[in-house]
PDB file of N, CA and C in Angstrom:
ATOM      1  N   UNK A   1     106.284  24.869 -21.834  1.00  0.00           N
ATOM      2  CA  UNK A   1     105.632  23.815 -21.073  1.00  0.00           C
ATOM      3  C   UNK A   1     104.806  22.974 -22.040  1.00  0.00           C
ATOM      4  N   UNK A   2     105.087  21.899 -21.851  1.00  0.00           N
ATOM      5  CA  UNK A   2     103.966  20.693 -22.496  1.00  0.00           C
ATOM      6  C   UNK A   2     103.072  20.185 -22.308  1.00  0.00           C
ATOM      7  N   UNK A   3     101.667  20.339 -23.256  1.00  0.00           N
ATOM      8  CA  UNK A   3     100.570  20.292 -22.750  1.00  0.00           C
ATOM      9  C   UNK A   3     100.591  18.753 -21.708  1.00  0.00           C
ATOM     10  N   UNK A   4     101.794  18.138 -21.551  1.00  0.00           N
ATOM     11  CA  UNK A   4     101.340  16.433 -20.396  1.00  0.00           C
ATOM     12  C   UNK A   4     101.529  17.433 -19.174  1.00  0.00           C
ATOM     13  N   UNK A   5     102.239  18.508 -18.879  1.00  0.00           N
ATOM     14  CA  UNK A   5     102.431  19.087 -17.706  1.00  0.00           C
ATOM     15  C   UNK A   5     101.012  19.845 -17.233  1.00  0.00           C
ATOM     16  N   UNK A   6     100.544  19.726 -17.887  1.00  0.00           N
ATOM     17  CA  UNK A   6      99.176  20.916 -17.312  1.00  0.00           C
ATOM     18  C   UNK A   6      98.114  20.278 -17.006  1.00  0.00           C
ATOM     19  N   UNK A   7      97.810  20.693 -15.603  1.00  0.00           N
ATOM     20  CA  UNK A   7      96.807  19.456 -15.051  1.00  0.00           C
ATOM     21  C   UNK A   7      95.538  19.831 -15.888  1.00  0.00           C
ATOM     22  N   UNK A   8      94.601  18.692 -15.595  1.00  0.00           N
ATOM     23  CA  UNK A   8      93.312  18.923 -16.220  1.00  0.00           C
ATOM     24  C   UNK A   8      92.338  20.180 -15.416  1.00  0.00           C
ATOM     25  N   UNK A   9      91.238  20.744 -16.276  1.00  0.00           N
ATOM     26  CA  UNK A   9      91.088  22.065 -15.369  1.00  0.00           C
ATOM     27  C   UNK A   9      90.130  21.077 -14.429  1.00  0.00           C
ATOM     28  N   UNK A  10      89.592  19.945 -13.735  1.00  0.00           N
ATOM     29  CA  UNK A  10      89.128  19.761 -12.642  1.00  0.00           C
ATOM     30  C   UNK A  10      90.092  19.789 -11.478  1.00  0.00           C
ATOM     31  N   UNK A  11      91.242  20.158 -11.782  1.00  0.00           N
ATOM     32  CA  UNK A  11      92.528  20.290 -10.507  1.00  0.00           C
ATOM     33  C   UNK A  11      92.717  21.820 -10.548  1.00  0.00           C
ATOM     34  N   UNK A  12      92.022  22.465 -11.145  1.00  0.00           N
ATOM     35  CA  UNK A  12      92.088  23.960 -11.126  1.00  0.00           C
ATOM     36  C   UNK A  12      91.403  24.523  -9.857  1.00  0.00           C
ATOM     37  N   UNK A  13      90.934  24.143  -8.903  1.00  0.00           N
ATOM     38  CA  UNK A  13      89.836  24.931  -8.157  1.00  0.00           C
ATOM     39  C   UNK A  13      91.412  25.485  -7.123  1.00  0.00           C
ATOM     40  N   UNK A  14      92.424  25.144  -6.906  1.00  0.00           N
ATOM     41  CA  UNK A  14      93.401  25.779  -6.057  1.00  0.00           C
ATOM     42  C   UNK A  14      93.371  26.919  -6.888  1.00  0.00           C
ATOM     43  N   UNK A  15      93.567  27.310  -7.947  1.00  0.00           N
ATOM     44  CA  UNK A  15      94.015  28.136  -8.514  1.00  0.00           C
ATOM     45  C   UNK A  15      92.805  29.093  -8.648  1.00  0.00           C
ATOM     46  N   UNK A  16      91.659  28.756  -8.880  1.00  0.00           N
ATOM     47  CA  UNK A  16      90.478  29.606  -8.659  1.00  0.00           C
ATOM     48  C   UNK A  16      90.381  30.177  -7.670  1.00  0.00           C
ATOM     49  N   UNK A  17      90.703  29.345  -6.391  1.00  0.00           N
ATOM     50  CA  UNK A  17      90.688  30.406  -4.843  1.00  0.00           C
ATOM     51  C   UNK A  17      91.737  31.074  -4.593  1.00  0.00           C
ATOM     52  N   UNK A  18      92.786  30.842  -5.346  1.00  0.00           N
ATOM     53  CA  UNK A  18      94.393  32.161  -4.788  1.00  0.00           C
ATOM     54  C   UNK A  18      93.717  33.174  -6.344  1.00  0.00           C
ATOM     55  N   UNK A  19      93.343  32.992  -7.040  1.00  0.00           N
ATOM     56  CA  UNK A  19      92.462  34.072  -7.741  1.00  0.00           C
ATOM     57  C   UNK A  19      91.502  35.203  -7.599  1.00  0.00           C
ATOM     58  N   UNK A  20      90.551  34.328  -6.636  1.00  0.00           N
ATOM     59  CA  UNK A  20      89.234  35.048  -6.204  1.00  0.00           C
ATOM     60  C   UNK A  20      90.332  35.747  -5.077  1.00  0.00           C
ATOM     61  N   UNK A  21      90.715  34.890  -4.237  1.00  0.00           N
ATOM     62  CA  UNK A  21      91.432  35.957  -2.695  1.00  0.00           C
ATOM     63  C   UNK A  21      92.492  36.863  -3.221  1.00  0.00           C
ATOM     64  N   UNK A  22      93.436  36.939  -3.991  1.00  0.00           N
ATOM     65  CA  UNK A  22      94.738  37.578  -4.847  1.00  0.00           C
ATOM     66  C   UNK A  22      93.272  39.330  -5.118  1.00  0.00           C
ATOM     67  N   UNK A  23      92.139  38.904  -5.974  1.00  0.00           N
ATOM     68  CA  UNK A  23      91.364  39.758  -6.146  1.00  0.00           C
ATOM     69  C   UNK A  23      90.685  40.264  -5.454  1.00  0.00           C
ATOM     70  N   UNK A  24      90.323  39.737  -4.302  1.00  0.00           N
ATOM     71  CA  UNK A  24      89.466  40.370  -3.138  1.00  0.00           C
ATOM     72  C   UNK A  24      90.463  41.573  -2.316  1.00  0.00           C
ATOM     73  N   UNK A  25      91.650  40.885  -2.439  1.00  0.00           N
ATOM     74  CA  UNK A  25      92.917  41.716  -1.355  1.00  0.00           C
ATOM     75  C   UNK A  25      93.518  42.906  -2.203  1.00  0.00           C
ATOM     76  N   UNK A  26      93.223  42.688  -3.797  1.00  0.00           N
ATOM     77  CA  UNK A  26      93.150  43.904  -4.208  1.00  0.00           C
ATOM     78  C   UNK A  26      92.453  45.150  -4.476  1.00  0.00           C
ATOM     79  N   UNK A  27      91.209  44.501  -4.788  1.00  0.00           N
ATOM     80  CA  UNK A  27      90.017  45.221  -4.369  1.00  0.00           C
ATOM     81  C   UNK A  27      89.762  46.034  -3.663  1.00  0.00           C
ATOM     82  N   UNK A  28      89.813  45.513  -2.079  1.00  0.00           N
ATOM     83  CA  UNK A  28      90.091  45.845  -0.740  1.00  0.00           C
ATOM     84  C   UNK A  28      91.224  47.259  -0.625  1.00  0.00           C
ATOM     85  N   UNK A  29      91.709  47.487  -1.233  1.00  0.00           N
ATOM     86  CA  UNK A  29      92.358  48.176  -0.857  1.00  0.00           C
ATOM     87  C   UNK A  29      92.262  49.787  -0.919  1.00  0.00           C
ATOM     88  N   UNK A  30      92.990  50.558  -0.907  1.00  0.00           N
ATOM     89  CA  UNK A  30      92.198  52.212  -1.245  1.00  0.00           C
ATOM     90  C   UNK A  30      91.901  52.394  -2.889  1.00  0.00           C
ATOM     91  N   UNK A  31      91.000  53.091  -2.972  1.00  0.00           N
ATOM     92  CA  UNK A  31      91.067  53.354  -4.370  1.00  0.00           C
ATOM     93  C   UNK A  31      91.787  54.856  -5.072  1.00  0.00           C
ATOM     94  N   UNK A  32      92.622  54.282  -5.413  1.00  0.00           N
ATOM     95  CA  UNK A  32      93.286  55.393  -6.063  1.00  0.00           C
ATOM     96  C   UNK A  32      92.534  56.891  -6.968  1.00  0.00           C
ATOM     97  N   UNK A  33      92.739  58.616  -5.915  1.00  0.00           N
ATOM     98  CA  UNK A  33      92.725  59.371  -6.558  1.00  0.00           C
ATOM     99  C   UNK A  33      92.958  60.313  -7.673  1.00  0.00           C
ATOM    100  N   UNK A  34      94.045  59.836  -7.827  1.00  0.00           N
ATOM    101  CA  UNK A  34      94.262  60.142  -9.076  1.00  0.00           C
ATOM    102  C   UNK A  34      93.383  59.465 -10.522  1.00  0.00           C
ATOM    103  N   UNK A  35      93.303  60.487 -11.613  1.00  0.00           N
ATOM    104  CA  UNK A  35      92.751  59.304 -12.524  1.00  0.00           C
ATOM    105  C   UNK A  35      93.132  58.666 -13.174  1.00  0.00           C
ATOM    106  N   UNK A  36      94.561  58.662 -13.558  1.00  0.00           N
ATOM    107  CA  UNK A  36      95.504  57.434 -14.020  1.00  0.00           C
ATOM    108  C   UNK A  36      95.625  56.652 -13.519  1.00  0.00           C
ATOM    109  N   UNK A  37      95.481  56.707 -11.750  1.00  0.00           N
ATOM    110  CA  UNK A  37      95.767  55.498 -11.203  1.00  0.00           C
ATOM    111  C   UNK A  37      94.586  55.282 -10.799  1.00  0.00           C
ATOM    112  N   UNK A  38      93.713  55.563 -11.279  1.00  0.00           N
ATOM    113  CA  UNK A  38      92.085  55.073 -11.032  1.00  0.00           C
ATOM    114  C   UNK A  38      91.691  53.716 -11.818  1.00  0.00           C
ATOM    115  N   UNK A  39      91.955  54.472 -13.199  1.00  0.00           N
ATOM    116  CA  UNK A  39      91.895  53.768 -14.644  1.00  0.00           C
ATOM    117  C   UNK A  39      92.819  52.648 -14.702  1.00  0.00           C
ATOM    118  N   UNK A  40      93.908  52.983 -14.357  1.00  0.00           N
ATOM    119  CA  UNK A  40      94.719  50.996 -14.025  1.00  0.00           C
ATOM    120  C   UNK A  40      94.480  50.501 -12.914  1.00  0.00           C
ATOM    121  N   UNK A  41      93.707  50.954 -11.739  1.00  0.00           N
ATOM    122  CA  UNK A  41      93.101  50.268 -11.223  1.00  0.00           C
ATOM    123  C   UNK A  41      91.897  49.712 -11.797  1.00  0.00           C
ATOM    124  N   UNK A  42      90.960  50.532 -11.874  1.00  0.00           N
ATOM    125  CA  UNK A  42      89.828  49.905 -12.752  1.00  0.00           C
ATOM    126  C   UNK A  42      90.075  48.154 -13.791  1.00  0.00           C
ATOM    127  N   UNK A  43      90.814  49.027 -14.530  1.00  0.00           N
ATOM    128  CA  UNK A  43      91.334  47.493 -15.364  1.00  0.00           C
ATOM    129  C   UNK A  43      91.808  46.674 -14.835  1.00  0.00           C
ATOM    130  N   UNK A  44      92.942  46.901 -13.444  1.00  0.00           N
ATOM    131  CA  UNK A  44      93.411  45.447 -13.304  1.00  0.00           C
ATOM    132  C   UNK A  44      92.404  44.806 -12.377  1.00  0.00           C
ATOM    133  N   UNK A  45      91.177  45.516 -11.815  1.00  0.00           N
ATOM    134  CA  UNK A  45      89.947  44.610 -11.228  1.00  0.00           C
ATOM    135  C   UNK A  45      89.196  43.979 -12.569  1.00  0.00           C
ATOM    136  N   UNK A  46      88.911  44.984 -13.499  1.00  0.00           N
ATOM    137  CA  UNK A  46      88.300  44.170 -14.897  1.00  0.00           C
ATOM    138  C   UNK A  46      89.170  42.969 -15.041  1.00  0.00           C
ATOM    139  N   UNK A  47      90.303  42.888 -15.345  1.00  0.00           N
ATOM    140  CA  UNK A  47      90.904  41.604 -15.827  1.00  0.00           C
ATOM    141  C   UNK A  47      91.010  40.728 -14.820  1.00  0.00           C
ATOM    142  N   UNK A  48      91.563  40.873 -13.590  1.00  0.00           N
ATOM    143  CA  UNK A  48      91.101  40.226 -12.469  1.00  0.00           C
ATOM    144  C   UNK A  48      89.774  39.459 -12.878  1.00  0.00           C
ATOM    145  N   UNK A  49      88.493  40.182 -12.814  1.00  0.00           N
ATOM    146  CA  UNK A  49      87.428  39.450 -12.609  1.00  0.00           C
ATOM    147  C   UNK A  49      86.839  38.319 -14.291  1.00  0.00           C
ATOM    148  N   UNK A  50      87.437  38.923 -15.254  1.00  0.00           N
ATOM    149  CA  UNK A  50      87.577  38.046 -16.215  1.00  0.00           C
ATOM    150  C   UNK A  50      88.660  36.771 -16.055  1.00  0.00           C
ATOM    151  N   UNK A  51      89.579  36.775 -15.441  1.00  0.00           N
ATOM    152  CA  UNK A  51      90.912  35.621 -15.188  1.00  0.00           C
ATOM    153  C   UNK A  51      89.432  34.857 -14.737  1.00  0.00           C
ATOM    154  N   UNK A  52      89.172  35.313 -13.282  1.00  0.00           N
ATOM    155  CA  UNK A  52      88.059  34.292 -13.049  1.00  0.00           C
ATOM    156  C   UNK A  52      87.056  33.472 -13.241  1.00  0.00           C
ATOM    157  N   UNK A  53      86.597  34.428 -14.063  1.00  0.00           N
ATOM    158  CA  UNK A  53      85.262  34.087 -14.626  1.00  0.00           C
ATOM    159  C   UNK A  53      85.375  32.838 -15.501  1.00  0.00           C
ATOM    160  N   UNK A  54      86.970  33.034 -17.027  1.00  0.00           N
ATOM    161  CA  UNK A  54      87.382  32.317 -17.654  1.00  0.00           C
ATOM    162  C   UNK A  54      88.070  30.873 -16.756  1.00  0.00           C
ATOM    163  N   UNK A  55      88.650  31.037 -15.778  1.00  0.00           N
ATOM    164  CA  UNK A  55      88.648  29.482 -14.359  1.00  0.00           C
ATOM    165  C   UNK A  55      87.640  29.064 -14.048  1.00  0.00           C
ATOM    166  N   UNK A  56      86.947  29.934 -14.040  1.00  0.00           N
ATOM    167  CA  UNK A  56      85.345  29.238 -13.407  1.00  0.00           C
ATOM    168  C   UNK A  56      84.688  28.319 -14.367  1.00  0.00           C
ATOM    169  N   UNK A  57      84.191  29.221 -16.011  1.00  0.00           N
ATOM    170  CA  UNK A  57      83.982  28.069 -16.923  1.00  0.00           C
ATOM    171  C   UNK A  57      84.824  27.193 -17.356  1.00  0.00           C
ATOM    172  N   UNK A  58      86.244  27.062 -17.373  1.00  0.00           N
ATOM    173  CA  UNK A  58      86.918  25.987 -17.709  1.00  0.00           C
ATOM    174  C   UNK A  58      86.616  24.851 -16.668  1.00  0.00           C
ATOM    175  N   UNK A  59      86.652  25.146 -15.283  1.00  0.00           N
ATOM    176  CA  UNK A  59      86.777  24.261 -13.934  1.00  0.00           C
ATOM    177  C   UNK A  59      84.849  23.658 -14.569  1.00  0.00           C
ATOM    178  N   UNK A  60      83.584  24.368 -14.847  1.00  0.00           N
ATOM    179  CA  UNK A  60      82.746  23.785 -14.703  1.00  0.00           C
ATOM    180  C   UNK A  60      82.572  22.843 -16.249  1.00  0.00           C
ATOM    181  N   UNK A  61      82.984  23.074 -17.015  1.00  0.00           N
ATOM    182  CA  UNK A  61      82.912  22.709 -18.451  1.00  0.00           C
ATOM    183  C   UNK A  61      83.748  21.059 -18.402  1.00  0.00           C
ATOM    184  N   UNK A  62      84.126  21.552 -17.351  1.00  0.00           N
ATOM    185  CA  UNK A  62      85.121  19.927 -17.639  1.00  0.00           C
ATOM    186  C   UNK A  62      84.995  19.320 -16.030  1.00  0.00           C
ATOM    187  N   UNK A  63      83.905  19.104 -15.423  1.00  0.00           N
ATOM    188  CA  UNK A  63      83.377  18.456 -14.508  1.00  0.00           C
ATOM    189  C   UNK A  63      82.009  18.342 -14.482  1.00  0.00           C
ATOM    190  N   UNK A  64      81.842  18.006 -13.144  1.00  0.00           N
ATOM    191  CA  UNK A  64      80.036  17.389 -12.487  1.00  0.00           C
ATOM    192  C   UNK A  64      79.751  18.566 -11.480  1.00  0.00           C
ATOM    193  N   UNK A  65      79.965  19.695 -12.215  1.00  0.00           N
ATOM    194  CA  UNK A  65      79.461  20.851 -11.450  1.00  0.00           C
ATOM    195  C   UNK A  65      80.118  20.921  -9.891  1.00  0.00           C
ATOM    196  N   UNK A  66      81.162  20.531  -9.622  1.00  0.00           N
ATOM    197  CA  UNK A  66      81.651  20.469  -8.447  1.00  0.00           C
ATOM    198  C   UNK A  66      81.634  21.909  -7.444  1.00  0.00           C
ATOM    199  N   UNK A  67      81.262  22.920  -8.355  1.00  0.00           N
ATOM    200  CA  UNK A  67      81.768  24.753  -7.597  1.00  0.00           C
ATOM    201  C   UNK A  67      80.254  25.145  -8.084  1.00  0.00           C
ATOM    202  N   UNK A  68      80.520  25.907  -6.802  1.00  0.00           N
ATOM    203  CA  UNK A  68      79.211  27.057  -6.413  1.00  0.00           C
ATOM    204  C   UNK A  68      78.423  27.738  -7.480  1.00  0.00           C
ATOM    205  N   UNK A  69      77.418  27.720  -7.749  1.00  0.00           N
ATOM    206  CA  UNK A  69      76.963  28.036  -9.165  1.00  0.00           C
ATOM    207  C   UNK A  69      76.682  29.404  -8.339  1.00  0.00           C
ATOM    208  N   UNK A  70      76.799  29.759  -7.390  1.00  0.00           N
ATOM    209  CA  UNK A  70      76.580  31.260  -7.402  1.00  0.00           C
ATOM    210  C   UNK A  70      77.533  32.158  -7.182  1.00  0.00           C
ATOM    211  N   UNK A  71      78.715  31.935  -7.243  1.00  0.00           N
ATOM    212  CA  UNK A  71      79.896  32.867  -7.230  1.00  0.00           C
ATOM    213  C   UNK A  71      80.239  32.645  -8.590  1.00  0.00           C
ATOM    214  N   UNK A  72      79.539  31.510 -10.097  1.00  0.00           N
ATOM    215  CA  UNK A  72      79.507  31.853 -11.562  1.00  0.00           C
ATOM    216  C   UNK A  72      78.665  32.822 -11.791  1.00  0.00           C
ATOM    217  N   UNK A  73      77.670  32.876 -11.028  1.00  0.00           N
ATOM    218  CA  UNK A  73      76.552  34.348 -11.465  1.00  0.00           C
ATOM    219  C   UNK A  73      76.724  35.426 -11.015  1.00  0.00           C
ATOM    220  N   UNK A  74      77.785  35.544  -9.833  1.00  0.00           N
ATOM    221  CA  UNK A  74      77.604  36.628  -9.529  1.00  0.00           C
ATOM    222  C   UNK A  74      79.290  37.332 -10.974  1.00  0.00           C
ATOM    223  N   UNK A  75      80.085  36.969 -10.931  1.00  0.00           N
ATOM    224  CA  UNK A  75      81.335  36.735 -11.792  1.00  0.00           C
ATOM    225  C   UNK A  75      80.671  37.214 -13.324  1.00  0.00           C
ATOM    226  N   UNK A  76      79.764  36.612 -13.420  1.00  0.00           N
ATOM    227  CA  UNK A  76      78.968  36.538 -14.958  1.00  0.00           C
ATOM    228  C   UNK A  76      78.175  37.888 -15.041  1.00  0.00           C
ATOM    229  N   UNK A  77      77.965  38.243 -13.900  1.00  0.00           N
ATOM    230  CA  UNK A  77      77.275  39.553 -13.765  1.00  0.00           C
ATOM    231  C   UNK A  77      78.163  40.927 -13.864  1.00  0.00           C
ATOM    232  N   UNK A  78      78.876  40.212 -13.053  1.00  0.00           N
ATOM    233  CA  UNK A  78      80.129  41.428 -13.088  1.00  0.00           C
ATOM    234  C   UNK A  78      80.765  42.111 -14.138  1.00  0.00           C
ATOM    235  N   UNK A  79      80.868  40.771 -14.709  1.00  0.00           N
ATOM    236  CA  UNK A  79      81.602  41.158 -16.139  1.00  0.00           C
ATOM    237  C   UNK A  79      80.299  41.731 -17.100  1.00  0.00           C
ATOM    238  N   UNK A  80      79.547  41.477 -16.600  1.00  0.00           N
ATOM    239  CA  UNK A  80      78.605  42.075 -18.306  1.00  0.00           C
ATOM    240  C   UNK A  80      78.386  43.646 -17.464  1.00  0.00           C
ATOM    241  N   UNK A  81      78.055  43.875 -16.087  1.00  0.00           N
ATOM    242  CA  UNK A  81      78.710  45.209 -16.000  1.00  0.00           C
ATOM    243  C   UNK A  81      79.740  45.810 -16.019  1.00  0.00           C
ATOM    244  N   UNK A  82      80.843  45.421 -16.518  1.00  0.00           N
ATOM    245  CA  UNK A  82      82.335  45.897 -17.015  1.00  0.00           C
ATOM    246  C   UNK A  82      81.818  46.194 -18.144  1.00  0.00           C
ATOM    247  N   UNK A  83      81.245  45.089 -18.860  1.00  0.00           N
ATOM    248  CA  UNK A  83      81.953  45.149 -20.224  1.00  0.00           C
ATOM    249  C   UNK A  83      81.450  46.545 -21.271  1.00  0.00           C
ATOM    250  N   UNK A  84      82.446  47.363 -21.623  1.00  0.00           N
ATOM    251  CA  UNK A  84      81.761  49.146 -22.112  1.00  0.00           C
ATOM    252  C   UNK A  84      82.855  48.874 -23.121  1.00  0.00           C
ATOM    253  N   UNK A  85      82.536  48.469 -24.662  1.00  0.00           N
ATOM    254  CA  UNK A  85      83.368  48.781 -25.674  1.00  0.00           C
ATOM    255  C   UNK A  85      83.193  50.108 -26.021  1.00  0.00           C
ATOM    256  N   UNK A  86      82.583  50.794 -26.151  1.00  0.00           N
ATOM    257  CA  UNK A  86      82.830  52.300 -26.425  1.00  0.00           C
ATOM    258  C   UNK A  86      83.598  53.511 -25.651  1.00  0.00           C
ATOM    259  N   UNK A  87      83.463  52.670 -24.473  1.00  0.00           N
ATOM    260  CA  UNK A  87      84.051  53.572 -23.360  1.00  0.00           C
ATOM    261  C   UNK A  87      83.129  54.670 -22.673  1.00  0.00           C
ATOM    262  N   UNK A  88      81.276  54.135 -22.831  1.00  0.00           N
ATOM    263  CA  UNK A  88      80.422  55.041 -22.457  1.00  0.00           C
ATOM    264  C   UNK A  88      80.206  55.165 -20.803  1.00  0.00           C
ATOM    265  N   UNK A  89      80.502  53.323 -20.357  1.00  0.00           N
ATOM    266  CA  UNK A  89      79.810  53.422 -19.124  1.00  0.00           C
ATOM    267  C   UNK A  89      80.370  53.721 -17.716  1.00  0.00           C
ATOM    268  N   UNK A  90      79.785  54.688 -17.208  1.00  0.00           N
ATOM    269  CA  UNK A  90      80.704  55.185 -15.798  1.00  0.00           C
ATOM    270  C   UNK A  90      80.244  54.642 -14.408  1.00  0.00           C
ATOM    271  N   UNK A  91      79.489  53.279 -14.612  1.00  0.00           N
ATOM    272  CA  UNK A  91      79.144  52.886 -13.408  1.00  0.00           C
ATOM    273  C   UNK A  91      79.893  52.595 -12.392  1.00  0.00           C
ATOM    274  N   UNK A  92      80.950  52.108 -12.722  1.00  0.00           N
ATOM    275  CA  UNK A  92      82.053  51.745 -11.343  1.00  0.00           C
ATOM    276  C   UNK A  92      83.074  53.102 -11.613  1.00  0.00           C
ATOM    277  N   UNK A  93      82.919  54.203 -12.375  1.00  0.00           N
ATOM    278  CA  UNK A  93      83.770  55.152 -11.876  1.00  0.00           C
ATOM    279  C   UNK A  93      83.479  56.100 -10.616  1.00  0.00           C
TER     280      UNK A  93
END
């Protein structure tokens, strides 16, 4: 694809809400007992909520603040409680 095909990210907010809802409906759902299927669950909500986060600042970086500055804080929050490079933190386990 060529960058003339790709809209500018102020035409992104469709894609931010089949994001946020795509993630809410997964979320939502049971959480897997097992712990393999805990742990790829876990991650695919981590990356989930990073896809977003990374739509959210592109959509505000390249407009007049058009979106909710509080579904960026709460997103911004989220992720800095994900984020465990060592692999210490067991808060959402």
């Amino acid at each position: 694809m060529s960058d003339r095909n790709i809209p500018p990210a102020t035409d992104w907010s469709s894609f931010l809400t089949k994001a946020t809802q795509d993630y809410y409906h997964f979320a939502m759902q049971s959480t897997p007992l097992d712990a393999k299927e805990f742990s790829a669950y876990h991650s695919a909500c981590k990356a989930a909520l990073s896809h977003i986060l990374i739509l959210k600042k592109l959509i505000e970086n390249s407009s007049d603040k058009t979106t909710e500055p509080d579904l960026f804080s709460l997103l911004e929050n989220a992720r800095k409680a994900t984020y465990d490079p060592d692999g210490t933190n067991d808060s959402f386990d």
